[in-house]
Protein backbone atom coordinates (compact mmCIF):
# COMPACT_ATOMS: atom_id res chain seq x y z
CA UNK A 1 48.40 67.46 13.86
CA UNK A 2 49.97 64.41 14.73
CA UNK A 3 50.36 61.63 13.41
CA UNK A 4 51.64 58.99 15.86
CA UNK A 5 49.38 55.91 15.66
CA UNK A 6 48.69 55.79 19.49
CA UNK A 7 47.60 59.28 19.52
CA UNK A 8 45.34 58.84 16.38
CA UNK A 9 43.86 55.44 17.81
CA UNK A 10 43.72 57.44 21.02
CA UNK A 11 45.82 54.93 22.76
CA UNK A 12 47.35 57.96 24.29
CA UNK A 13 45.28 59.70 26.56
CA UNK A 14 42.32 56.10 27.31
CA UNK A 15 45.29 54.47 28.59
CA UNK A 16 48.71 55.95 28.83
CA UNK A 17 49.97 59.74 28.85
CA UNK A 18 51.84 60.78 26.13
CA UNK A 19 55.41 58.72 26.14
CA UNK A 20 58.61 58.96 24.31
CA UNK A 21 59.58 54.98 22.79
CA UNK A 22 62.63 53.56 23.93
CA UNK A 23 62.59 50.15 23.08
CA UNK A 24 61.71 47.65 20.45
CA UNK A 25 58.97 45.80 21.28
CA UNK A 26 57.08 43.56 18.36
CA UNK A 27 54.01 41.10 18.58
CA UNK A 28 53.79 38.45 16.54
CA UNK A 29 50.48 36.17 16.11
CA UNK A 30 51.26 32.83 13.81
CA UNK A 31 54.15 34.17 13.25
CA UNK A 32 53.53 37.06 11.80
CA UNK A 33 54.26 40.54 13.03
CA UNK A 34 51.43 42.66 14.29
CA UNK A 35 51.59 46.38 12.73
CA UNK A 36 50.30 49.35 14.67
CA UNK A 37 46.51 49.96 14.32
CA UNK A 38 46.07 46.34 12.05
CA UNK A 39 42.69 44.95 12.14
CA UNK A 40 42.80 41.09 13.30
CA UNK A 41 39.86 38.56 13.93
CA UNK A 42 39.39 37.05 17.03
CA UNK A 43 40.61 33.27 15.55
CA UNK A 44 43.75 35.23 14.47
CA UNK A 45 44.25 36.04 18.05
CA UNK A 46 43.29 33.28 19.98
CA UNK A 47 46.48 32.20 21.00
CA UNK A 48 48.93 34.06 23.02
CA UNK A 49 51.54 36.20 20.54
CA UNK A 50 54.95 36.02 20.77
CA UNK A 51 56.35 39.23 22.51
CA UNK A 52 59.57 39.89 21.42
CA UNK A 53 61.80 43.01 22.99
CA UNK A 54 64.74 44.30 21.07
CA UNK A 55 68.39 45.28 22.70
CA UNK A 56 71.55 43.24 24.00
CA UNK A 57 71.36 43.45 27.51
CA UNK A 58 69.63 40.82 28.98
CA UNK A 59 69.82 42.33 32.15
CA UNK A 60 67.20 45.09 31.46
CA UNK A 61 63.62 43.59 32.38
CA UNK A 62 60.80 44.76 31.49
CA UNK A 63 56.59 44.30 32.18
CA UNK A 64 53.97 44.25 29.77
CA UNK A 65 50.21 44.97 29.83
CA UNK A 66 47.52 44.15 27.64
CA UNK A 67 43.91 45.66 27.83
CA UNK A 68 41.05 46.20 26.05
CA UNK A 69 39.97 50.00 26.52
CA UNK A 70 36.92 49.53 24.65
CA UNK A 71 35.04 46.43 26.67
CA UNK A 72 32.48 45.68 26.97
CA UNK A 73 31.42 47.62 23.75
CA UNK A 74 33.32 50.77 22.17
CA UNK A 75 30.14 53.06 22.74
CA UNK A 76 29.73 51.77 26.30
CA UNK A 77 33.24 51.05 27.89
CA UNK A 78 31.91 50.34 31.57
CA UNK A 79 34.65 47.80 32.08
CA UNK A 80 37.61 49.77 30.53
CA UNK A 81 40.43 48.74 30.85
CA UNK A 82 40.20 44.93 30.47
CA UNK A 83 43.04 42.93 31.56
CA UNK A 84 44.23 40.54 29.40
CA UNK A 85 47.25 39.75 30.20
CA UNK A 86 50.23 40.51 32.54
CA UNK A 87 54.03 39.37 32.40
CA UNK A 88 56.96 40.65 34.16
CA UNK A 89 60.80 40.14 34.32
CA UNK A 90 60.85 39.87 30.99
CA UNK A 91 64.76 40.16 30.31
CA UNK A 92 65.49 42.20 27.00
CA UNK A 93 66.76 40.83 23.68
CA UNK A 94 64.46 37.44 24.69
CA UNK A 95 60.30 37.43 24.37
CA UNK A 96 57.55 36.88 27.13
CA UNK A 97 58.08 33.57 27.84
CA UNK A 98 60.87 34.20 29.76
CA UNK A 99 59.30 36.17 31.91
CA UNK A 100 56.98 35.54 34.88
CA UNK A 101 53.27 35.06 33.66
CA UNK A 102 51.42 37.14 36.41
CA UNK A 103 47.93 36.87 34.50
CA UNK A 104 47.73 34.58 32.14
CA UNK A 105 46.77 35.22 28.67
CA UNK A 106 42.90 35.85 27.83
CA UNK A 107 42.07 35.85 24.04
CA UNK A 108 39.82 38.55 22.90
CA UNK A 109 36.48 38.01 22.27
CA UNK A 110 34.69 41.34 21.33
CA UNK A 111 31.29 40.93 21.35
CA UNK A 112 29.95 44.37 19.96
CA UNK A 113 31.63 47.20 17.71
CA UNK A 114 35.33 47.15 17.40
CA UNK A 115 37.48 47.26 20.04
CA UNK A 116 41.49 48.50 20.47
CA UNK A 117 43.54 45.52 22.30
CA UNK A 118 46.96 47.37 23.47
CA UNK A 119 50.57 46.26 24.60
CA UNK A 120 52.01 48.43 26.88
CA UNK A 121 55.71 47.98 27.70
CA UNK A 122 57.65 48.96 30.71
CA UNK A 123 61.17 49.09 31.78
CA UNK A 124 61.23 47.64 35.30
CA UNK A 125 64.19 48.96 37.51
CA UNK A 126 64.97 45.30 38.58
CA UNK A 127 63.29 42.34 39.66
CA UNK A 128 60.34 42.93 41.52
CA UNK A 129 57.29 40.76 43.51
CA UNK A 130 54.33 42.14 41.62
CA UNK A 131 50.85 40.66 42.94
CA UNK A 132 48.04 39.21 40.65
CA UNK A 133 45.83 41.46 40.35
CA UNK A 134 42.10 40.57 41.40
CA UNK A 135 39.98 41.18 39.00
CA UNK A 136 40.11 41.98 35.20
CA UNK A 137 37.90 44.20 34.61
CA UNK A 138 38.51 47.60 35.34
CA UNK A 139 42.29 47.52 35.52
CA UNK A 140 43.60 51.08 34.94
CA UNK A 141 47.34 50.74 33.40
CA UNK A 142 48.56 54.12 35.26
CA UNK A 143 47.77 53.11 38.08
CA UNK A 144 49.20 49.86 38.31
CA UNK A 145 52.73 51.52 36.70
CA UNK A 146 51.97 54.23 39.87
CA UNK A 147 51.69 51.62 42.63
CA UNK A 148 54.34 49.16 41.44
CA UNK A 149 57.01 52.70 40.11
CA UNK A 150 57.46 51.74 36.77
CA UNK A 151 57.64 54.87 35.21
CA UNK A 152 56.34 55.68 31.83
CA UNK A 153 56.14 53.40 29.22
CA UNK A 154 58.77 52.63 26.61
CA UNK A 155 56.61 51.26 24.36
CA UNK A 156 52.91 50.37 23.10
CA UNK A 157 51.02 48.85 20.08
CA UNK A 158 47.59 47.96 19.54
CA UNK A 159 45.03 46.23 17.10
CA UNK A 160 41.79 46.54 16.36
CA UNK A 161 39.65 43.51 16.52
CA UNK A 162 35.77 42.89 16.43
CA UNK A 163 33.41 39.52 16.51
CA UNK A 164 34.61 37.15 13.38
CA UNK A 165 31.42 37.78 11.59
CA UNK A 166 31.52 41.69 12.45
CA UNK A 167 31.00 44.63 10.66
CA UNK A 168 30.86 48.05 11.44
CA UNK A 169 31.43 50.07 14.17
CA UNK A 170 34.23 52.94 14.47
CA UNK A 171 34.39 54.31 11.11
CA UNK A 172 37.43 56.56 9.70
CA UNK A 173 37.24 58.75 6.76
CA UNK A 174 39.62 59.32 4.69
């Protein structure tokens, strides 16, 4: 059985196919660096992270995706995925904000059960025009890499994150 964190939090297979990683990619909220699967509060996240994306060549640029797979509840996900937020030409060894905000960032706000937020990271083969997508519910991550050829991802994390006062919801036994 495996034991990759994206196929246990069944990032793989609700929003990407499986992938093998080829580059660093960390998140950092307040400075301090998300882990795969860590449960944060929606005042921990309110403000856009820090995207950082590890190598030496600056001339490798890369797009990143985050959704919500779980909106509008985990039991219900009628509106899955949920864009919330879109950059591209992002060159490598720098973070996010040098690359072109396409959808700017929307902080989560779960409102029922606990939901999986994920950053999905692809290598770009160069510059490219992408449009703004209309809408943010809905988006489907394999199909925008399909329409705009990006290939598989290189990379992904997620967190889990419910209503500040939450409980409940997905349970895991151990």
């Amino acid at each position: 059985m495996s034991r990759d964190p994206l196929v246990v939090g069944r990032i793989v297979g609700d929003v990407v196919d499986p992938f093998v990683r080829s580059a660093s990619l960390r998140v950092l909220y307040n400075n301090r660096e998300m882990t795969v699967g860590s449960e944060l509060k929606p005042s921990q996240v309110a403000s856009k992270p820090r995207i950082e994306i590890g190598g030496r060549n600056t001339s490798n640029l890369y797009t990143l995706v985050m959704v919500d797979p779980d909106a509008p509840s985990p039991s219900n996900p009628t509106k899955r995925e949920h864009l919330h937020w879109l950059v591209t030409d992002i060159p490598e060894s720098t973070d996010a904000s040098y690359g072109n905000e396409i959808m700017g960032y929307e902080s989560p706000r779960p409102t029922s059960g606990i939901h999986r937020f994920v950053f999905v990271l692809f290598q770009q083969s160069d510059s490219q025009a992408i449009d703004t997508p209309g809408w943010r519910p809905n988006f489907i991550t394999r199909d925008f890499a399909a329409l705009y050829n990006l290939g598989p991802p290189v990379a992904a994390l997620y967190f889990n994150c419910q209503r500040e006062n939450g409980c409940g919801g997905r349970r895991y036994i151990r």
